[in-house]
C-alpha atoms as a PDB file:
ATOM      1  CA  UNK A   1     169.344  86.534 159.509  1.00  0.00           C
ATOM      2  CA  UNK A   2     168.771  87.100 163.078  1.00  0.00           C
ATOM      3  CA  UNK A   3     171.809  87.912 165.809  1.00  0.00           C
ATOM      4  CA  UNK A   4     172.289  84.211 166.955  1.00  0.00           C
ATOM      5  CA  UNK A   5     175.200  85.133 169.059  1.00  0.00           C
ATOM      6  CA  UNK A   6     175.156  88.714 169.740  1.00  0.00           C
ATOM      7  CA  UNK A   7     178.564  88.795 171.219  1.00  0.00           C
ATOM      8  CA  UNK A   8     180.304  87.405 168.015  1.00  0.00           C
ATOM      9  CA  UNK A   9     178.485  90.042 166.309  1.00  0.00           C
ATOM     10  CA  UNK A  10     179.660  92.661 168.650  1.00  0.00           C
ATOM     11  CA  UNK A  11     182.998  91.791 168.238  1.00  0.00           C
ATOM     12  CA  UNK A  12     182.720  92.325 164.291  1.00  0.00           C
ATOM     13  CA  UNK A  13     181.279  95.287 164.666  1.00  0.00           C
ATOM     14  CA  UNK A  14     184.393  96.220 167.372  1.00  0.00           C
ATOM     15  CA  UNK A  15     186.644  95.169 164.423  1.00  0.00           C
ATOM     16  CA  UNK A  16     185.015  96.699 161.548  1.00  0.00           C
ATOM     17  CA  UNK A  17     185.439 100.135 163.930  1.00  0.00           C
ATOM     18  CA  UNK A  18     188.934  99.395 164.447  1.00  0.00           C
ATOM     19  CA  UNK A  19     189.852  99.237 161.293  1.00  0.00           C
ATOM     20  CA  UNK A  20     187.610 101.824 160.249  1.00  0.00           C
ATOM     21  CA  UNK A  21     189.052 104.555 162.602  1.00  0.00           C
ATOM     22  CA  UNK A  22     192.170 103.703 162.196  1.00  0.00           C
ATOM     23  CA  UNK A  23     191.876 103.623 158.588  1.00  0.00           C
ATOM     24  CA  UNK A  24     190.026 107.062 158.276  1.00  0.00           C
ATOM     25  CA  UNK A  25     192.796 108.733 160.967  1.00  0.00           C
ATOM     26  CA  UNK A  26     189.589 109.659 163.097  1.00  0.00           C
ATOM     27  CA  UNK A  27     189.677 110.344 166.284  1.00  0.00           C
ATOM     28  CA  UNK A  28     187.175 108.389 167.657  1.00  0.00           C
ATOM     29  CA  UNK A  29     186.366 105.879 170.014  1.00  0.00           C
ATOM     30  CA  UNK A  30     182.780 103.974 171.162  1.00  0.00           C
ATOM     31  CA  UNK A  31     181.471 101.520 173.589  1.00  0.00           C
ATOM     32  CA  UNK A  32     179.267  98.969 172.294  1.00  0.00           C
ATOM     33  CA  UNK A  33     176.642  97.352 174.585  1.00  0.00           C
ATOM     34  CA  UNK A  34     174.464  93.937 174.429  1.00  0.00           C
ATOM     35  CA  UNK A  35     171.078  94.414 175.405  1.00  0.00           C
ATOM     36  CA  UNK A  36     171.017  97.954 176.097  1.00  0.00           C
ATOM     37  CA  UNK A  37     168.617  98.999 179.406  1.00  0.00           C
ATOM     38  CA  UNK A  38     167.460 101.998 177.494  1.00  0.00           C
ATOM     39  CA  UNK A  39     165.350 105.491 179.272  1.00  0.00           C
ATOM     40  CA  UNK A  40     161.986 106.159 178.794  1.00  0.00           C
ATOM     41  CA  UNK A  41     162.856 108.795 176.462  1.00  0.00           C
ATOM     42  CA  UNK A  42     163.896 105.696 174.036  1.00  0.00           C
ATOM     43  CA  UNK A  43     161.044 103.523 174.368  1.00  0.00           C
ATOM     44  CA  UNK A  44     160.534 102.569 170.783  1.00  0.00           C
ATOM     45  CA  UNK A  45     163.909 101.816 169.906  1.00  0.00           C
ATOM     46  CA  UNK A  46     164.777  98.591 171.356  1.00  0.00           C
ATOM     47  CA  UNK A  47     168.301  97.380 170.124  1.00  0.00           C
ATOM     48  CA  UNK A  48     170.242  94.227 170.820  1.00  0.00           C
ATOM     49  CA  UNK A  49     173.378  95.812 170.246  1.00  0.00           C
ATOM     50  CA  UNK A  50     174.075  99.615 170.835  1.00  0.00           C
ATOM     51  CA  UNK A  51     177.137 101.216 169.734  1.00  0.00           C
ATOM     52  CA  UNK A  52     177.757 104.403 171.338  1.00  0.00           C
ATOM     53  CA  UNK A  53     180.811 106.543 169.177  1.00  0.00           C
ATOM     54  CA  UNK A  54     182.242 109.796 170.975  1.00  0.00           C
ATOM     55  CA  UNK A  55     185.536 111.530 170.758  1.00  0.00           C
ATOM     56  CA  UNK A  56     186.951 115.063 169.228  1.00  0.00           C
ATOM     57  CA  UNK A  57     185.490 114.029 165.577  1.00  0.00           C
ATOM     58  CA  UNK A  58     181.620 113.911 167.325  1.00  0.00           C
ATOM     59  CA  UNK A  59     181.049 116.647 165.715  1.00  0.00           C
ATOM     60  CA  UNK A  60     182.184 114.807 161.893  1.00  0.00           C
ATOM     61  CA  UNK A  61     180.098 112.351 162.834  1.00  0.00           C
ATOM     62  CA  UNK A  62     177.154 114.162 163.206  1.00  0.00           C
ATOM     63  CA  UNK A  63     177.019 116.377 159.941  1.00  0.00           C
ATOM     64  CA  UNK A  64     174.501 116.364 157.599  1.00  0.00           C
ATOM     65  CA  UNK A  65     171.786 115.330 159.994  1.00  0.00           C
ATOM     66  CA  UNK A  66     174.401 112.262 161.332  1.00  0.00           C
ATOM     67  CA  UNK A  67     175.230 111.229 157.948  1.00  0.00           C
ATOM     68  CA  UNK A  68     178.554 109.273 158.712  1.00  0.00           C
ATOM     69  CA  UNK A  69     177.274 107.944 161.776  1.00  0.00           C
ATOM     70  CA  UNK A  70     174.146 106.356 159.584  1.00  0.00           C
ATOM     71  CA  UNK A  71     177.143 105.223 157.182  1.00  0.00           C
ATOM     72  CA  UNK A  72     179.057 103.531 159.712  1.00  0.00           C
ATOM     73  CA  UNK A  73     175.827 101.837 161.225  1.00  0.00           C
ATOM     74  CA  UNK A  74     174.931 100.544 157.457  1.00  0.00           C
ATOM     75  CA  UNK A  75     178.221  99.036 156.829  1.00  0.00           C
ATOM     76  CA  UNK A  76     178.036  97.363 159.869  1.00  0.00           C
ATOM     77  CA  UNK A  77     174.444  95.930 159.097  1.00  0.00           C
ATOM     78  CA  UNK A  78     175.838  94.525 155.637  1.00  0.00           C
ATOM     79  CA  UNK A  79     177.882  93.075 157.818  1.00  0.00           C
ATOM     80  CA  UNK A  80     176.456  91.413 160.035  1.00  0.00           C
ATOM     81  CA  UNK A  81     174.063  90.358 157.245  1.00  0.00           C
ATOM     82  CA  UNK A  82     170.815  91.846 158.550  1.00  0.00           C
ATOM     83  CA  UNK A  83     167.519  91.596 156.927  1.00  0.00           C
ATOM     84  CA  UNK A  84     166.122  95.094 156.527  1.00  0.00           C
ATOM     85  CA  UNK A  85     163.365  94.141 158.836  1.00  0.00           C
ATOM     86  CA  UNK A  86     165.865  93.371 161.848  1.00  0.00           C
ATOM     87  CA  UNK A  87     167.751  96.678 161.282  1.00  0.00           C
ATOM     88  CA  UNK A  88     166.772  97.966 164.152  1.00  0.00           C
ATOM     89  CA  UNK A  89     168.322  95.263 166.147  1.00  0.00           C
ATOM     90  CA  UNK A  90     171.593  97.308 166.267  1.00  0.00           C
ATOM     91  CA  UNK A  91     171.832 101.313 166.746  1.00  0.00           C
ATOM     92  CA  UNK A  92     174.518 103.799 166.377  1.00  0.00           C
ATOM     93  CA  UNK A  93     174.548 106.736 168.529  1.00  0.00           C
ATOM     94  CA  UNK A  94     176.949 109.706 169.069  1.00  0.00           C
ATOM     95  CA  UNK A  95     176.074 112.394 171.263  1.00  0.00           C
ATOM     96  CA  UNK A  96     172.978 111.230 171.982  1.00  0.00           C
ATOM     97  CA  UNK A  97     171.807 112.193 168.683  1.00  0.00           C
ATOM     98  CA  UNK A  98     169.302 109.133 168.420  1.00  0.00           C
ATOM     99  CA  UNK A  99     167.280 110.575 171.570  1.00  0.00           C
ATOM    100  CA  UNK A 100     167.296 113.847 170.163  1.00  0.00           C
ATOM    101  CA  UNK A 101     166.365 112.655 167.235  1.00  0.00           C
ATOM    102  CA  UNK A 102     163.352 110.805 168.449  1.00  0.00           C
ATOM    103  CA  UNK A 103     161.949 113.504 170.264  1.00  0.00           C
ATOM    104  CA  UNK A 104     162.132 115.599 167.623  1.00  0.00           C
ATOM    105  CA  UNK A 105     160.129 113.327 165.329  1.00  0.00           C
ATOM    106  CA  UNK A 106     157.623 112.697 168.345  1.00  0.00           C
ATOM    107  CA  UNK A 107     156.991 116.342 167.862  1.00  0.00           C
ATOM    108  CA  UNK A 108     157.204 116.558 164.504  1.00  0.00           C
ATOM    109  CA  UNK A 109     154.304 114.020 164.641  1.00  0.00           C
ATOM    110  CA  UNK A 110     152.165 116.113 166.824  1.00  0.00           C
ATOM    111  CA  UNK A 111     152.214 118.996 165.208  1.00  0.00           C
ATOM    112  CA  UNK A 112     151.295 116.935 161.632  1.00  0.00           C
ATOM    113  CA  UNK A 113     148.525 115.811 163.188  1.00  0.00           C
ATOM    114  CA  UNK A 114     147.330 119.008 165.016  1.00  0.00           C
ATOM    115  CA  UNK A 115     147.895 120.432 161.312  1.00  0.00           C
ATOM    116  CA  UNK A 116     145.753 118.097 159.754  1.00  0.00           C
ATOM    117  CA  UNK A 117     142.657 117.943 161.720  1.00  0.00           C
ATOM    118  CA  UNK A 118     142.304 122.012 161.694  1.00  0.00           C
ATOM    119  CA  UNK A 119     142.687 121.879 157.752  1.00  0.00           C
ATOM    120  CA  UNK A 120     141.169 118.410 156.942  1.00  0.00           C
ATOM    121  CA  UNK A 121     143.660 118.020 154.683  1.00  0.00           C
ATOM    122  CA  UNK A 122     146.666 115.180 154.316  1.00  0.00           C
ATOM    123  CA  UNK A 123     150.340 116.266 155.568  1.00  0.00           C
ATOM    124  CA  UNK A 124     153.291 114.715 154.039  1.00  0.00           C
ATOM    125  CA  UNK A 125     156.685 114.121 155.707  1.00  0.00           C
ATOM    126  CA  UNK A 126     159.711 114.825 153.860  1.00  0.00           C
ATOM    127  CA  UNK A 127     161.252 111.444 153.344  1.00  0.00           C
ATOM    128  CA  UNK A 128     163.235 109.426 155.922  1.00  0.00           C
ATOM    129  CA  UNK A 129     164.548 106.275 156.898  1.00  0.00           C
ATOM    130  CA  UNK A 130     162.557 102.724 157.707  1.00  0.00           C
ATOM    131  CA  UNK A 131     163.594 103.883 161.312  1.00  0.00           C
ATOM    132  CA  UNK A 132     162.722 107.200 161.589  1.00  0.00           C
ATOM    133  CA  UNK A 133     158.981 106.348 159.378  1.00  0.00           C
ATOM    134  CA  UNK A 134     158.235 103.969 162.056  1.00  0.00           C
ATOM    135  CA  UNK A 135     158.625 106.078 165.116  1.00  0.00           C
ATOM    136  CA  UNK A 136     155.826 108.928 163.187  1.00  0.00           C
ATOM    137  CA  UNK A 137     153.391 105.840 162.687  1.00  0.00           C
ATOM    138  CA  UNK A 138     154.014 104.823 166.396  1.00  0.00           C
ATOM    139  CA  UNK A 139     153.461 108.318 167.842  1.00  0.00           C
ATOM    140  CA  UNK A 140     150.688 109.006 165.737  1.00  0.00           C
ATOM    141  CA  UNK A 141     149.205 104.961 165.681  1.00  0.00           C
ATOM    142  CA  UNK A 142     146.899 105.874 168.982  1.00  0.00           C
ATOM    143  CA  UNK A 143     144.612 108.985 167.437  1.00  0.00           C
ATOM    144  CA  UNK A 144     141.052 107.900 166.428  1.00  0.00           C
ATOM    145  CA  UNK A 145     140.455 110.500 163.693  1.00  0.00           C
ATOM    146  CA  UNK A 146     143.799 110.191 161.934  1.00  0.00           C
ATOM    147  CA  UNK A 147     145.702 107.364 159.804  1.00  0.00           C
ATOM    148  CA  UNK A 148     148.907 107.263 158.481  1.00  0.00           C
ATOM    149  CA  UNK A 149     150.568 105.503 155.482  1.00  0.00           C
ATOM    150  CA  UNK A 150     154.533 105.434 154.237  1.00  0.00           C
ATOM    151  CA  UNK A 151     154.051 106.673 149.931  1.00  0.00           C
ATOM    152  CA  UNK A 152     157.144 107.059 147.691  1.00  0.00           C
ATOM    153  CA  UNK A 153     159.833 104.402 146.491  1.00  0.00           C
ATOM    154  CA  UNK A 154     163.228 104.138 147.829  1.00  0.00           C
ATOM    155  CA  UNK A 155     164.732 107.400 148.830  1.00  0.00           C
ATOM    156  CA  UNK A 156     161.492 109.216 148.730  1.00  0.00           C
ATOM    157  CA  UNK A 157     159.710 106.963 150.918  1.00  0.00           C
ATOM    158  CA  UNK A 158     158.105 109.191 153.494  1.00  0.00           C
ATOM    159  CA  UNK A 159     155.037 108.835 155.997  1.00  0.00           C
ATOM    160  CA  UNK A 160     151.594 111.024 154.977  1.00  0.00           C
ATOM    161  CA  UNK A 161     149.325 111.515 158.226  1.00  0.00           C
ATOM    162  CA  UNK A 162     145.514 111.323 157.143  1.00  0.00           C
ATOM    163  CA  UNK A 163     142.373 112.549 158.233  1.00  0.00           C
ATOM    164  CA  UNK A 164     140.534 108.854 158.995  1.00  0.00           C
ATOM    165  CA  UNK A 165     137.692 108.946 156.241  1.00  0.00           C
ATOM    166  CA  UNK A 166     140.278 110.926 153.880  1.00  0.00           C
ATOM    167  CA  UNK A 167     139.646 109.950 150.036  1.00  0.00           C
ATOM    168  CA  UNK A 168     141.360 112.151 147.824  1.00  0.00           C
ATOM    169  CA  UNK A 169     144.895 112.434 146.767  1.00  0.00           C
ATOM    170  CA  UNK A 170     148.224 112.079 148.448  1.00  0.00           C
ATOM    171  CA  UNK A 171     149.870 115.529 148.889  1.00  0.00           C
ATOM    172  CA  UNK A 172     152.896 116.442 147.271  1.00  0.00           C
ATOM    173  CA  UNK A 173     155.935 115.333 148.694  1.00  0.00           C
ATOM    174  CA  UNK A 174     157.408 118.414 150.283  1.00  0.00           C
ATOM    175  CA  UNK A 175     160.977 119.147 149.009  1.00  0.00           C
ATOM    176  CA  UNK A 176     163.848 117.523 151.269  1.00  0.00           C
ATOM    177  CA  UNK A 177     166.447 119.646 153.233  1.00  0.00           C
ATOM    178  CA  UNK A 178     168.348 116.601 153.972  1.00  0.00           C
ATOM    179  CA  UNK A 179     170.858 115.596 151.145  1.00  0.00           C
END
């Protein structure tokens, strides 16, 4: 379902944080903004609602590669009821961990596809989120003499960059670091 009334959702997501923090003793707090004005550095993320979490458990937050901080934004899209297609419609951020993030796949991207086209061969991603798979397709979506495609179910879904006339097998999925 879409955000109808984005300030009745940002007020359940204000409670469910509430309640959450309070709950968990953390030590936490966040601002949550409609219609974020967002850099240039965050061009391809374009929420409706950003939620911006800071405070001496940052660090908790971020562990794992950000795995609470992906936790708490999931909850809050069950929620709010979200359709997995209009997930990115609200972000989480702590730290600025999201920008960071993005550059870092940016990069990631360009040196996949600088990989590729000296070997000729596909390059496979370890697997990701719906998120993080469409910012590789997005940096990589404007290079003639590459394609990319997201392989694997579920958990191992995970983008594979291409040469463009490429007709043999998928690679291997690469084994995760992330748990």
């Amino acid at each position: 379902m879409p955000i109808h009334d984005k300030i009745a959702a940002a007020k359940k997501i204000s409670e469910l944080l509430n309640a959450t923090f309070a709950s968990g003793d953390f030590h936490l707090r966040y601002k949550i903004t409609v219609d974020p004005q967002l850099g240039s550095d965050r061009d391809w993320e374009r929420p409706e609602i950003l939620v911006e979490i800071s405070g001496a458990d940052s660090p908790l937050v971020l562990e794992n590669g950000a795995e609470l901080l992906r936790a708490f934004e999931h909850v809050a899209l069950e929620m709010l009821r979200l359709a997995p297609n209009e997930h990115e419609k609200v972000s989480f951020d702590c730290q600025n961990f999201r920008a960071a993030r993005l550059q870092e796949l940016r990069l990631a991207a360009d040196v996949a596809a600088e990989r590729v086209r000296k070997t000729g061969l596909p390059y496979a991603f370890a697997p990701m989120s719906s998120r993080e798979r469409r910012i590789v397709h997005l940096a990589l979506r404007d290079f003639d003499d590459l394609r990319t495609d997201s392989d694997g179910e579920a958990l191992q879904r995970h983008v594979v960059v291409y040469p463009k006339d490429y007709q043999g097998k998928p690679p291997a999925l690469p084994v995760s670091r992330r748990r």
